[in-house]
Protein backbone atom coordinates (compact mmCIF):
# COMPACT_ATOMS: atom_id res chain seq x y z
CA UNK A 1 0.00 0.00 0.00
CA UNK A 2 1.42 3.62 -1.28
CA UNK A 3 2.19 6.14 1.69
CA UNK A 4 0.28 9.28 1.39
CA UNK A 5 2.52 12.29 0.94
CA UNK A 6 2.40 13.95 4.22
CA UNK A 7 2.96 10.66 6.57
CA UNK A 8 0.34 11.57 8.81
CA UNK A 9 -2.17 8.64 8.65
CA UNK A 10 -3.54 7.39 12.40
CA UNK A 11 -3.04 3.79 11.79
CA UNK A 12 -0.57 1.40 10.61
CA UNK A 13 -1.55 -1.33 8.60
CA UNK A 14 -1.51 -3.86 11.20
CA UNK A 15 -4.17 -1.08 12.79
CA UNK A 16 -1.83 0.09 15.38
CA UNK A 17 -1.82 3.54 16.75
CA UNK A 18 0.97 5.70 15.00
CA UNK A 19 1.75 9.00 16.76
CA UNK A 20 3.17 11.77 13.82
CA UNK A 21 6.10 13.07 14.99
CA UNK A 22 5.58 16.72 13.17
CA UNK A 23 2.51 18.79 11.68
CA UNK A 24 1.25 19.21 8.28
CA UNK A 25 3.89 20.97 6.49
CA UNK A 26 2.68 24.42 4.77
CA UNK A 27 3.83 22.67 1.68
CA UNK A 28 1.63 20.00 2.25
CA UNK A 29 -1.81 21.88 2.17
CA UNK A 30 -4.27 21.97 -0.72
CA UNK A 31 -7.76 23.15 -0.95
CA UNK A 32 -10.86 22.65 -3.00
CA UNK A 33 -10.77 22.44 -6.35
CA UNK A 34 -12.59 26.26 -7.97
CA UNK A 35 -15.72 24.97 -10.05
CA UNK A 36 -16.59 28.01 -12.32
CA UNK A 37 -20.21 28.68 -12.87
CA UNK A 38 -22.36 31.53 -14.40
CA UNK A 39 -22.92 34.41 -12.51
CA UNK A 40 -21.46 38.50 -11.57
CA UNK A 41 -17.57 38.07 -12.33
CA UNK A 42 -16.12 36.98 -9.46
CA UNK A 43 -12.07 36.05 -8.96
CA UNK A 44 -10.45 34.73 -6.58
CA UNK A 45 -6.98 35.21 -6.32
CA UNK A 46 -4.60 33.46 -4.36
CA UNK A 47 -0.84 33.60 -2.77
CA UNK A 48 1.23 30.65 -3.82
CA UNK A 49 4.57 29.05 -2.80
CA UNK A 50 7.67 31.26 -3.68
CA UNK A 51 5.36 34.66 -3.53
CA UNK A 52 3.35 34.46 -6.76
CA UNK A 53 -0.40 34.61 -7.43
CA UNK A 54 -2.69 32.59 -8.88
CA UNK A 55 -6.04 33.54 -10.52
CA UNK A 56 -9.62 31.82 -10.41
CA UNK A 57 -13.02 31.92 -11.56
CA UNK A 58 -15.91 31.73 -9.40
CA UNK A 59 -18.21 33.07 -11.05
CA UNK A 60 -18.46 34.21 -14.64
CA UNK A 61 -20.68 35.82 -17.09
CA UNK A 62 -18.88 36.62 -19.84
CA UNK A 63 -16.48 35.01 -22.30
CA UNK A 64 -13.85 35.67 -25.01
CA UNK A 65 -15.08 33.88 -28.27
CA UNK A 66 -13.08 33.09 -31.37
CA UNK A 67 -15.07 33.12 -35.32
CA UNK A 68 -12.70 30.55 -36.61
CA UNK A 69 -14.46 31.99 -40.13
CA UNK A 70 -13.42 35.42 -39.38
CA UNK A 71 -10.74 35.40 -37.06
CA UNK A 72 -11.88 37.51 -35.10
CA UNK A 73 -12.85 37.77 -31.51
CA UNK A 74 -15.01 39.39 -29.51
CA UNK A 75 -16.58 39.54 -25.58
CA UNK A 76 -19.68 38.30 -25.69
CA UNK A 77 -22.15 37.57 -23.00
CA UNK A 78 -22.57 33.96 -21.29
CA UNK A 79 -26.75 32.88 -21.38
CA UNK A 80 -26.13 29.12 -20.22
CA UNK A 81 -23.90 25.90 -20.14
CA UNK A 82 -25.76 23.64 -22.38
CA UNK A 83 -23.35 20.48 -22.10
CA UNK A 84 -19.94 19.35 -20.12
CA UNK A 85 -18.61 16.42 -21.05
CA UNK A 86 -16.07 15.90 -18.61
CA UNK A 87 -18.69 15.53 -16.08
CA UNK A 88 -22.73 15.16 -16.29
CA UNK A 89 -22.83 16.43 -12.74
CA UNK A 90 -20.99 19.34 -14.22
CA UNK A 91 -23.58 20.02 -16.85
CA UNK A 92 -26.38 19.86 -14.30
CA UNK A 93 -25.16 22.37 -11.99
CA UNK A 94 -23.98 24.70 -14.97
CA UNK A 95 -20.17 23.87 -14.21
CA UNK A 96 -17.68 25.30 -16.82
CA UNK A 97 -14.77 23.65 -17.64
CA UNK A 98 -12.29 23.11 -20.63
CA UNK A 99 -14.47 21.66 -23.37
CA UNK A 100 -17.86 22.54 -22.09
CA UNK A 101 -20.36 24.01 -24.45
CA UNK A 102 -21.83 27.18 -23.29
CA UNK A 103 -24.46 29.31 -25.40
CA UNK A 104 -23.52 32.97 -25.96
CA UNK A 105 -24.64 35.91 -27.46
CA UNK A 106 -22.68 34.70 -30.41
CA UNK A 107 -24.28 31.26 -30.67
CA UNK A 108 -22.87 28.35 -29.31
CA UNK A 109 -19.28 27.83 -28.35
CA UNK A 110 -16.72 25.60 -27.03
CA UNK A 111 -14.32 26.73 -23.94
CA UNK A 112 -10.75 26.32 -24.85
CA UNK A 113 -9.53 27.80 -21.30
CA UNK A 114 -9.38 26.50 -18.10
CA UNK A 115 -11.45 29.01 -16.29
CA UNK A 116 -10.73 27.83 -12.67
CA UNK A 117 -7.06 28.21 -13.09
CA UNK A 118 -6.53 30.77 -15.60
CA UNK A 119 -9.43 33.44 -14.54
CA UNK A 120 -10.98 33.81 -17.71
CA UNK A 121 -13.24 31.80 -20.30
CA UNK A 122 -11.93 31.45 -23.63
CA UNK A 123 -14.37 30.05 -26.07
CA UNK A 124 -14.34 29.03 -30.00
CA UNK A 125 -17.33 29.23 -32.26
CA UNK A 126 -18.79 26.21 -33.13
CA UNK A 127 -19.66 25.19 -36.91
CA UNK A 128 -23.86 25.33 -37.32
């Protein structure tokens, strides 16, 4: 059986009591995973190791979308998330992620970011 990373499980294997001999290490932390939905833009932004900041979606309602026929792209407003394949919980609660389909003002489009680690939603026209 694999060790997690921080060492700090209760019981050994043999279900004897192990006492840690340290704390959870500030390198050791993580937190919940950002799951972007539609709403008032809201970011939140974040201190990571070695000083620098990371960016992510909350909340959303607009996206950048891309006319592959034009090449040209525009801010557009978000109306819904009609489909997420990654996850059909996802695309129940409105959940945007990297290949979801969301409709916009534009039509329908496909995001191409990562909106809970880059901040933003990214989007591609799709072909009618």
């Amino acid at each position: 059986m694999k060790k997690p990373m921080e060492n700090l499980r209760k019981r050994k294997l043999t279900g004897g009591r192990r006492v840690p001999s340290r704390g959870r290490r500030g390198f050791e932390k993580d937190g919940y995973s950002t799951e972007t939905v539609l709403g008032g833009k809201r970011l939140n932004v974040r201190r990571v190791r070695g000083g620098s900041t990371k960016v992510s979606a909350v909340l959303m309602d607009t996206a950048n979308v891309v006319d592959p026929a034009t090449h040209t792209s525009k801010k557009v407003k978000i109306s819904k998330v009609v489909s997420n394949s990654a996850n059909r919980d996802y695309e129940r609660r409105g959940v945007m992620t990297k290949g979801a389909v969301i409709e916009t003002e534009a039509g329908r489009a496909r995001v191409t970011s990562r909106p809970s680690q880059d901040g933003v939603v990214n989007a591609v026209l799709l072909q009618k």
